[in-house]
C-alpha atoms as a PDB file:
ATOM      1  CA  UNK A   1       4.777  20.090  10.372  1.00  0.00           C
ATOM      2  CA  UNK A   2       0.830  19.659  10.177  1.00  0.00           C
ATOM      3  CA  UNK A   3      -0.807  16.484  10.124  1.00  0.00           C
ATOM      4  CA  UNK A   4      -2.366  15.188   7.714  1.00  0.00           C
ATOM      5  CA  UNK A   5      -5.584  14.151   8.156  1.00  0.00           C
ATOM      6  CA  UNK A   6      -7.574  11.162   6.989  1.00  0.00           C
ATOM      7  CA  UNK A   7     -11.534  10.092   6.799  1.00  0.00           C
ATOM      8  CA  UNK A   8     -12.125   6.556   6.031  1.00  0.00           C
ATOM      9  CA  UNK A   9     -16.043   5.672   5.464  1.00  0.00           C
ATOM     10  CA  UNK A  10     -16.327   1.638   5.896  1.00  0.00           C
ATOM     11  CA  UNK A  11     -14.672  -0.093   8.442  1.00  0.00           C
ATOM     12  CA  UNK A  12     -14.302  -3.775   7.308  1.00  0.00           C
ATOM     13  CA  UNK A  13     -11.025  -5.742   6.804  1.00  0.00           C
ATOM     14  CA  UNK A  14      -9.852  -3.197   4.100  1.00  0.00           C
ATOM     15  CA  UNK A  15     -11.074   0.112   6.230  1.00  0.00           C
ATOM     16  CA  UNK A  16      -9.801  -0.891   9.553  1.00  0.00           C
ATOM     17  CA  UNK A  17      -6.458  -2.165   8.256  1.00  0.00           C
ATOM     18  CA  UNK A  18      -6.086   1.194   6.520  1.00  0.00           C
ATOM     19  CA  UNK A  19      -6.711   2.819   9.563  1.00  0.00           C
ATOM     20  CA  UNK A  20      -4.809   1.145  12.363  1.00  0.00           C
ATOM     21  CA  UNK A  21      -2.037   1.945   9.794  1.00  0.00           C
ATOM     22  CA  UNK A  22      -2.472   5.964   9.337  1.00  0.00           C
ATOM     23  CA  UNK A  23      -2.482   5.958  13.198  1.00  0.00           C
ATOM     24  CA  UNK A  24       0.376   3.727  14.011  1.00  0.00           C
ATOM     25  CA  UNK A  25       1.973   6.459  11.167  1.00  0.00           C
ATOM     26  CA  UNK A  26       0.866   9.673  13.597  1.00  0.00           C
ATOM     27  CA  UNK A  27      -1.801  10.731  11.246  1.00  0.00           C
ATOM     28  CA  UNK A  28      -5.265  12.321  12.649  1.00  0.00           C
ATOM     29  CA  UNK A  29      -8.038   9.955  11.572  1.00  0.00           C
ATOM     30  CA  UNK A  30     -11.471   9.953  11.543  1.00  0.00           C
ATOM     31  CA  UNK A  31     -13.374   6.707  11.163  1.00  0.00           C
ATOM     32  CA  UNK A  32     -17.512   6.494  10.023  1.00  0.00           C
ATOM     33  CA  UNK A  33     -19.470   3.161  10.047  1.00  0.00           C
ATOM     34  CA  UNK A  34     -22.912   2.323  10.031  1.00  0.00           C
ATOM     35  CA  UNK A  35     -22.386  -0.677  12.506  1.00  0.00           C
ATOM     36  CA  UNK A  36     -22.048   0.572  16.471  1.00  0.00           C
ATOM     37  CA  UNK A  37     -20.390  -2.318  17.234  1.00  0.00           C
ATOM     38  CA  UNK A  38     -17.127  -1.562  14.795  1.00  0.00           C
ATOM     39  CA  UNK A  39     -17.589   2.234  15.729  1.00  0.00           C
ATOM     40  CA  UNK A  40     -17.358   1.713  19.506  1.00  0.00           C
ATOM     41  CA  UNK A  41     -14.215  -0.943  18.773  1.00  0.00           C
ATOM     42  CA  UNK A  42     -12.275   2.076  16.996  1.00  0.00           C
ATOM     43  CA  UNK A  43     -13.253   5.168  19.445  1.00  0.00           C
ATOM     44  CA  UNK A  44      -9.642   4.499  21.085  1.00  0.00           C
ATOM     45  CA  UNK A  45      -7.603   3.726  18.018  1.00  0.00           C
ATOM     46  CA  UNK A  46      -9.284   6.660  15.435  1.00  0.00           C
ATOM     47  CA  UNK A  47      -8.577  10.332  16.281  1.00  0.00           C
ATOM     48  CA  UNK A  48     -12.464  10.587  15.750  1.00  0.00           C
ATOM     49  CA  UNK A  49     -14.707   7.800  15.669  1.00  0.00           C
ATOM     50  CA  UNK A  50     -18.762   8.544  14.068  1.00  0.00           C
ATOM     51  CA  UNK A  51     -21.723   6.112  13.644  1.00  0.00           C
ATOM     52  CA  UNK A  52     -22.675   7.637  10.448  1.00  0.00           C
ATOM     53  CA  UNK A  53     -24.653   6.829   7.080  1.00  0.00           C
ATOM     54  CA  UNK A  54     -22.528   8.239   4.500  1.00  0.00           C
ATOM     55  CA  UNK A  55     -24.601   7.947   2.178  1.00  0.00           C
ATOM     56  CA  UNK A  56     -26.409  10.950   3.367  1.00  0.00           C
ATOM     57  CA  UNK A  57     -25.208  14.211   1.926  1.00  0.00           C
ATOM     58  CA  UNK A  58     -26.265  16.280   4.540  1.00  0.00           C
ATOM     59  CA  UNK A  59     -24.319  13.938   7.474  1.00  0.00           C
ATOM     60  CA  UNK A  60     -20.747  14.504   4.839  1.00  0.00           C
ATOM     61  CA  UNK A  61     -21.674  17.726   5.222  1.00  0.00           C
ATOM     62  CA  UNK A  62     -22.240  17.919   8.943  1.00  0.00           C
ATOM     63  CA  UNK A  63     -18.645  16.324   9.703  1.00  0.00           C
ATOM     64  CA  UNK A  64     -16.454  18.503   7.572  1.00  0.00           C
ATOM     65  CA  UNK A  65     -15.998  15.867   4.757  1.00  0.00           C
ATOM     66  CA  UNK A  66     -14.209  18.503   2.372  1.00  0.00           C
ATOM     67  CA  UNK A  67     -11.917  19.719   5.034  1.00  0.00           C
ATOM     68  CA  UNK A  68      -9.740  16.455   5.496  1.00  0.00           C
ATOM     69  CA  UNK A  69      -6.122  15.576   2.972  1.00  0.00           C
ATOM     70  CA  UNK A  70      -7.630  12.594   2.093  1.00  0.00           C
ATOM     71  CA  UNK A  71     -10.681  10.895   2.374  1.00  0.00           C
ATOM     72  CA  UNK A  72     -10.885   6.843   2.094  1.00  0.00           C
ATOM     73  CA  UNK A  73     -14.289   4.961   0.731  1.00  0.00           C
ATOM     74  CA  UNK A  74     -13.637   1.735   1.681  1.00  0.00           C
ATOM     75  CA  UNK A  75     -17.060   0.326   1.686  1.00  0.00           C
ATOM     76  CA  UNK A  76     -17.436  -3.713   1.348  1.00  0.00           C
ATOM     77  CA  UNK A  77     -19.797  -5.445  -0.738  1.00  0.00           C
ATOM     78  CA  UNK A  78     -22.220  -2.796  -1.289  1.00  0.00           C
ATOM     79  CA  UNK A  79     -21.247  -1.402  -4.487  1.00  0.00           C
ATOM     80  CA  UNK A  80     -24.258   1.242  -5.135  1.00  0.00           C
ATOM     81  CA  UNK A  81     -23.196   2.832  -1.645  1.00  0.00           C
ATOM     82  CA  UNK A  82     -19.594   2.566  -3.100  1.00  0.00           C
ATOM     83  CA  UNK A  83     -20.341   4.244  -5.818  1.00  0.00           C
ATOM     84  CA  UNK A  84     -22.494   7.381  -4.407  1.00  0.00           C
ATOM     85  CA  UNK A  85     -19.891   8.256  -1.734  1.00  0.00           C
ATOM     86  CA  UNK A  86     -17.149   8.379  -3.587  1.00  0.00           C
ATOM     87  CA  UNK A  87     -19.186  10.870  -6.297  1.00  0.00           C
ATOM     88  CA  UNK A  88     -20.523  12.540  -3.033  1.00  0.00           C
ATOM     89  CA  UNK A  89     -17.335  13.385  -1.821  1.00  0.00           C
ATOM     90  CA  UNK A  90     -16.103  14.178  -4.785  1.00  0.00           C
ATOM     91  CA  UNK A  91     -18.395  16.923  -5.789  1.00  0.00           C
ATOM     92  CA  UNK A  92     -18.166  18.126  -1.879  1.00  0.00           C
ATOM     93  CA  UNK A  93     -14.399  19.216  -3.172  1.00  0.00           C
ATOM     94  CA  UNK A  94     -12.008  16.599  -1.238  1.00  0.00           C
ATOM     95  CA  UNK A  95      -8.457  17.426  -2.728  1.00  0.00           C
ATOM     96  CA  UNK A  96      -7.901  13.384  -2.758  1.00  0.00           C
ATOM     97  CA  UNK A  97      -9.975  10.087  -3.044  1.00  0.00           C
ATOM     98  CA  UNK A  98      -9.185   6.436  -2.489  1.00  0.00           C
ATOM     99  CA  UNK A  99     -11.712   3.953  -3.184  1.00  0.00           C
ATOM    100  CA  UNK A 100     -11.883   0.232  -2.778  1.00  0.00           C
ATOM    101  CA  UNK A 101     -13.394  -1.541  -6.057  1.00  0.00           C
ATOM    102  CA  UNK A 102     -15.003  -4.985  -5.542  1.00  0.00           C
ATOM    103  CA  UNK A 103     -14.145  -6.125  -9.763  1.00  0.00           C
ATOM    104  CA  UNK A 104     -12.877  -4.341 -12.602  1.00  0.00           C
ATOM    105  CA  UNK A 105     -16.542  -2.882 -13.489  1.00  0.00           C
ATOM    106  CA  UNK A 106     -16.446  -1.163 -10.326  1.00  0.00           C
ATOM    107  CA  UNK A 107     -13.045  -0.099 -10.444  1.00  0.00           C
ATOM    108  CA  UNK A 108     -14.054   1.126 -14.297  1.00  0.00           C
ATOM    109  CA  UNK A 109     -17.129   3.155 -12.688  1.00  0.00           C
ATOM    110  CA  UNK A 110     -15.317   5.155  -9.744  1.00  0.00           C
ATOM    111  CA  UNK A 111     -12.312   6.022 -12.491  1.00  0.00           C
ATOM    112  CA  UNK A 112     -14.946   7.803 -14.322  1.00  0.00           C
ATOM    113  CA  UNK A 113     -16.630   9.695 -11.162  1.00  0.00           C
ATOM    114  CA  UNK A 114     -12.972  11.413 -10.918  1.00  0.00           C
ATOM    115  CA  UNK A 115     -11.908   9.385  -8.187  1.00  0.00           C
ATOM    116  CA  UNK A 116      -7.857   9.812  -7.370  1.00  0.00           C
ATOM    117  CA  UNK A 117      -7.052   5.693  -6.647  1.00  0.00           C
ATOM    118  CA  UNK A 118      -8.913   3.181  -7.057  1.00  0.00           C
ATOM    119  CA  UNK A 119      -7.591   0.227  -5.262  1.00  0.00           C
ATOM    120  CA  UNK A 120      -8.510  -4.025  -5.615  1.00  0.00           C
ATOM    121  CA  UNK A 121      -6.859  -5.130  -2.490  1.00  0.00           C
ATOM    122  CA  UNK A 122      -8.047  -9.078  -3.196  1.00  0.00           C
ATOM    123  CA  UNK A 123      -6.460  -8.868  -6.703  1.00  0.00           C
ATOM    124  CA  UNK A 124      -3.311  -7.307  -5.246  1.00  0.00           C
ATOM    125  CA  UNK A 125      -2.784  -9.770  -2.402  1.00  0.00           C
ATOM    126  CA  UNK A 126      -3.826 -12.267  -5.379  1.00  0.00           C
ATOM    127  CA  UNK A 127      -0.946 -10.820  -7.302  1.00  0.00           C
ATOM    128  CA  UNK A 128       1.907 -10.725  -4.884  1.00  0.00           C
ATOM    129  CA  UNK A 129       1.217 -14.356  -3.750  1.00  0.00           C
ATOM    130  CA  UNK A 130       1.185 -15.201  -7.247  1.00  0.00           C
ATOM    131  CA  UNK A 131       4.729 -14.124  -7.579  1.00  0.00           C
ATOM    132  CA  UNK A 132       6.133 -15.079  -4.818  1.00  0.00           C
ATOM    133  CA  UNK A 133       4.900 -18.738  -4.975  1.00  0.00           C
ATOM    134  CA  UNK A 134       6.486 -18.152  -8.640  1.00  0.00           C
ATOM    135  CA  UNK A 135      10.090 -17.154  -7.361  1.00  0.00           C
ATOM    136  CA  UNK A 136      10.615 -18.423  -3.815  1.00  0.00           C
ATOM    137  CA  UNK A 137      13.943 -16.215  -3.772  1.00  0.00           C
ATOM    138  CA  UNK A 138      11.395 -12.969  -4.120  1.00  0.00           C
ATOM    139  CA  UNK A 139       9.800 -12.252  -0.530  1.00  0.00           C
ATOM    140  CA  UNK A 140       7.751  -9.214  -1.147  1.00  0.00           C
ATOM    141  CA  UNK A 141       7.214  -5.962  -3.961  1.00  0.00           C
ATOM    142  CA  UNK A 142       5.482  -2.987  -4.558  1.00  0.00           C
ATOM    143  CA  UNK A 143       5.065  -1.545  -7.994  1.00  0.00           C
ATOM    144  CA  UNK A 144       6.057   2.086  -8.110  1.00  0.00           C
ATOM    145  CA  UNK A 145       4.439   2.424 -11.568  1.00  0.00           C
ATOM    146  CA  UNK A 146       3.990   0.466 -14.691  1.00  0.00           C
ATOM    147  CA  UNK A 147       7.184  -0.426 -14.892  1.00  0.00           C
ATOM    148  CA  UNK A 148       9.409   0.291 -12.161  1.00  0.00           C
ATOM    149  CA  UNK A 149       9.537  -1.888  -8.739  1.00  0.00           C
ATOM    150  CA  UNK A 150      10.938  -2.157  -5.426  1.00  0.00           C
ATOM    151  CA  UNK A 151      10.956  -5.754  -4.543  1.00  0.00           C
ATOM    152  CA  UNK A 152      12.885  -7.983  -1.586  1.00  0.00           C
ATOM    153  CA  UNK A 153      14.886 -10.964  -2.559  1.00  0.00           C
ATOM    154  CA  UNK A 154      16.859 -13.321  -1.074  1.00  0.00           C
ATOM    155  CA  UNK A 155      20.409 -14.191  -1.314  1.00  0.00           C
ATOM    156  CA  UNK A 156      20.743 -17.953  -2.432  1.00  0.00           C
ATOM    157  CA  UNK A 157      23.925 -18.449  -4.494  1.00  0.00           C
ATOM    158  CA  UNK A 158      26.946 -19.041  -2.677  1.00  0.00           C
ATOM    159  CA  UNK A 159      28.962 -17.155  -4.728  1.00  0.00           C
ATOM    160  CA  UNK A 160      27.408 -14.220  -3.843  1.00  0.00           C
ATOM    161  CA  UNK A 161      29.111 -15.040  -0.366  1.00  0.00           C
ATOM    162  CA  UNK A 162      31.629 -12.172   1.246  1.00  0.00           C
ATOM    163  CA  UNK A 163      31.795 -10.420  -2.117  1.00  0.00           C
ATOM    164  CA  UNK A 164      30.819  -6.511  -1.812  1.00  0.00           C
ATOM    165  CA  UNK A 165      28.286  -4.790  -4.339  1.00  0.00           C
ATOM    166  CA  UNK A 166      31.609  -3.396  -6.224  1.00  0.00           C
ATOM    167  CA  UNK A 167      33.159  -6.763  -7.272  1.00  0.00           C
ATOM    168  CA  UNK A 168      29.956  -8.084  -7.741  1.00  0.00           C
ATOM    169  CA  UNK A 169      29.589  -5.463  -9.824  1.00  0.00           C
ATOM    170  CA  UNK A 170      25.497  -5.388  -9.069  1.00  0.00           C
ATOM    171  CA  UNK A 171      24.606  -2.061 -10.454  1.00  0.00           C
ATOM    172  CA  UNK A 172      26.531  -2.942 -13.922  1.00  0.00           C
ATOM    173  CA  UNK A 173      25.457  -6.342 -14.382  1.00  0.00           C
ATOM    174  CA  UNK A 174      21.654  -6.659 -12.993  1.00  0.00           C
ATOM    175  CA  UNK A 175      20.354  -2.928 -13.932  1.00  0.00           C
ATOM    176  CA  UNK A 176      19.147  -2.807  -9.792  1.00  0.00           C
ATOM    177  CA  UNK A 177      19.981   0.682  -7.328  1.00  0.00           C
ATOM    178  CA  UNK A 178      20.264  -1.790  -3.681  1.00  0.00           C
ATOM    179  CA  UNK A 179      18.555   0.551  -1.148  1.00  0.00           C
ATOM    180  CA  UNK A 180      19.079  -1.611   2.412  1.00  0.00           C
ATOM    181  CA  UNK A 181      20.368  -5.196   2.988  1.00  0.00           C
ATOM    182  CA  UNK A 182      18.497  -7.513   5.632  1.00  0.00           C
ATOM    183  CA  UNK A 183      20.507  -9.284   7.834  1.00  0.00           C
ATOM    184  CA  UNK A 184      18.667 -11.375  10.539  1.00  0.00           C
ATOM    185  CA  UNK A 185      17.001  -8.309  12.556  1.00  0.00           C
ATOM    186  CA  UNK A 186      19.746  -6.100  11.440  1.00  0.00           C
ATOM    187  CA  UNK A 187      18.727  -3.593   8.756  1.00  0.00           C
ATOM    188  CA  UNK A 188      21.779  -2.038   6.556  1.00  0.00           C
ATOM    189  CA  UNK A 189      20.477   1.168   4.578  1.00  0.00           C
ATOM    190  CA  UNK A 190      21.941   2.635   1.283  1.00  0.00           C
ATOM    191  CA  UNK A 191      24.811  -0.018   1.659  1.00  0.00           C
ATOM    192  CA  UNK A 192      28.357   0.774   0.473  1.00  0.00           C
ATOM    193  CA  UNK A 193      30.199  -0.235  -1.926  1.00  0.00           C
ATOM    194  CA  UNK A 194      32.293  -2.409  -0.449  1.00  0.00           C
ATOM    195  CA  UNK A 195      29.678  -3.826   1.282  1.00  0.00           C
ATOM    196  CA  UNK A 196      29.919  -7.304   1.546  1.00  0.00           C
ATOM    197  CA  UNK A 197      26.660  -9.825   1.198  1.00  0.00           C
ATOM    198  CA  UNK A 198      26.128 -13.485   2.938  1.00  0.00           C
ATOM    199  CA  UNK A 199      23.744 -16.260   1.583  1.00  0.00           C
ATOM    200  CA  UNK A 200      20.686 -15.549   3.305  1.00  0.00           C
ATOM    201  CA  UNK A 201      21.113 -11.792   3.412  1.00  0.00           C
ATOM    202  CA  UNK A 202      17.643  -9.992   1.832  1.00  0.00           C
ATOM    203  CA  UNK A 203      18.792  -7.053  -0.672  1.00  0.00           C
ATOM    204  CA  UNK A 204      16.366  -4.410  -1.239  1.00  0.00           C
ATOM    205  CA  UNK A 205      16.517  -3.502  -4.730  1.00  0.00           C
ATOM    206  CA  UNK A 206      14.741  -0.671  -7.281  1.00  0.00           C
ATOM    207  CA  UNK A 207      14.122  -0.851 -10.966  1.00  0.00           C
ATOM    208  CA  UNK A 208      12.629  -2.065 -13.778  1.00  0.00           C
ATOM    209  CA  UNK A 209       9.924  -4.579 -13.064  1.00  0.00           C
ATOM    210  CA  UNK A 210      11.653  -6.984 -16.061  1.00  0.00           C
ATOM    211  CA  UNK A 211      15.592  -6.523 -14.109  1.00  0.00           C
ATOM    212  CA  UNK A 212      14.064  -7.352 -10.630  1.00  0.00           C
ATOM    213  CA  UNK A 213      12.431 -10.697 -12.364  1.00  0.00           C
ATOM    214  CA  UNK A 214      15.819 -11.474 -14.068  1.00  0.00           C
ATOM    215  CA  UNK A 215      17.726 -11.386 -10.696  1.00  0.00           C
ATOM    216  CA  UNK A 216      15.073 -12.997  -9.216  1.00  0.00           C
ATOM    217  CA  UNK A 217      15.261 -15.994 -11.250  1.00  0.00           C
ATOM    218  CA  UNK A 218      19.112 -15.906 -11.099  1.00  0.00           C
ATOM    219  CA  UNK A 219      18.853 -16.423  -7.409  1.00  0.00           C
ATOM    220  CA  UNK A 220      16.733 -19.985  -8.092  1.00  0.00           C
END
């Protein structure tokens, strides 16, 4: 299978987090920063690692910007440089763009240059602590869409204790598909039936964001 392969242009908290990720995940990436310093940190983590303007057309060019899967614009506070890479890139003929938006204006201005996913990573962090200071029972979730989530939550009720999915009836009674039950270290995916929970076990559930807050709450 071919790799897929990754450009990410900013290398702050969002870029470089984005990046140790990809790699850790076996994908080829190549990082470009204006700062030597963050360049010459990332030479043996990236696959590629350029001290680049990117706002320069002719340096996109140069490196082979439309060639990569995916290409990353994850420039800090500079939102005019924001801006004109992602419509560079764009126009260069990347098949997909991710950009980070500072505020909603931003995130408003690179939807309308074309770009693929925009992303507020402040607002999402924001978000999720949010909720989970909201429902101590829910540890983490990602929404899959507008309405459909995978979250993590915690087993607090004792009757929940040594009774399996079927008597519990889960699927039935809470609307949720469980994909993998935490136990301590121990990871249990696409439990059975008669798989039986403890108090403190962490289910792993799918489905509608509104079911996942109702058993949520039912755990408090």
């Amino acid at each position: 299978m071919t790799k897929q392969t990754f450009a990410i242009i900013g290398l702050g908290r969002f870029g470089s987090s984005v990046c140790k990720t990809l790699v850790d995940g076996g994908a080829e990436v190549l990082v470009i920063d204006k700062s030597e310093a963050q360049i010459n940190n990332y030479k043996k983590i990236a696959t590629q690692a350029i001290i680049a303007d990117a706002q320069d057309e002719n340096t996109l060019k140069s490196i082979g910007i439309r060639n990569f899967d995916h290409v990353i614009v994850a420039i800090g506070e500079d939102i005019q440089a924001s801006i004109l890479v992602s419509l560079m890139v764009k126009e260069l003929g990347v098949k997909h763009v991710t950009a980070k938006a500072q505020n909603k204006y931003h995130a408003r201005v690179l939807e309308k240059l074309g770009v693929d996913k925009v992303v507020r990573p402040e607002r999402e962090m924001g978000k999720r602590i949010g909720k989970g200071l909201l429902s101590e029972n829910m540890l983490d979730y990602l929404n899959l869409s507008a309405n459909i989530q995978v979250a993590e939550i915690k087993i607090t009720k004792p009757s929940f204790a040594n009774k399996d999915l079927a008597k519990l009836r889960f699927r039935n009674h809470y609307h949720l598909n469980v994909i993998a039950i935490k136990r301590n270290d121990d990871i249990i995916i696409s439990p059975r039936a008669d798989q039986k929970l403890l108090v403190n076990d962490s289910l792993l559930v799918v489905g509608k964001t509104a079911d996942v807050a109702h058993f949520s709450q039912s755990m408090s």
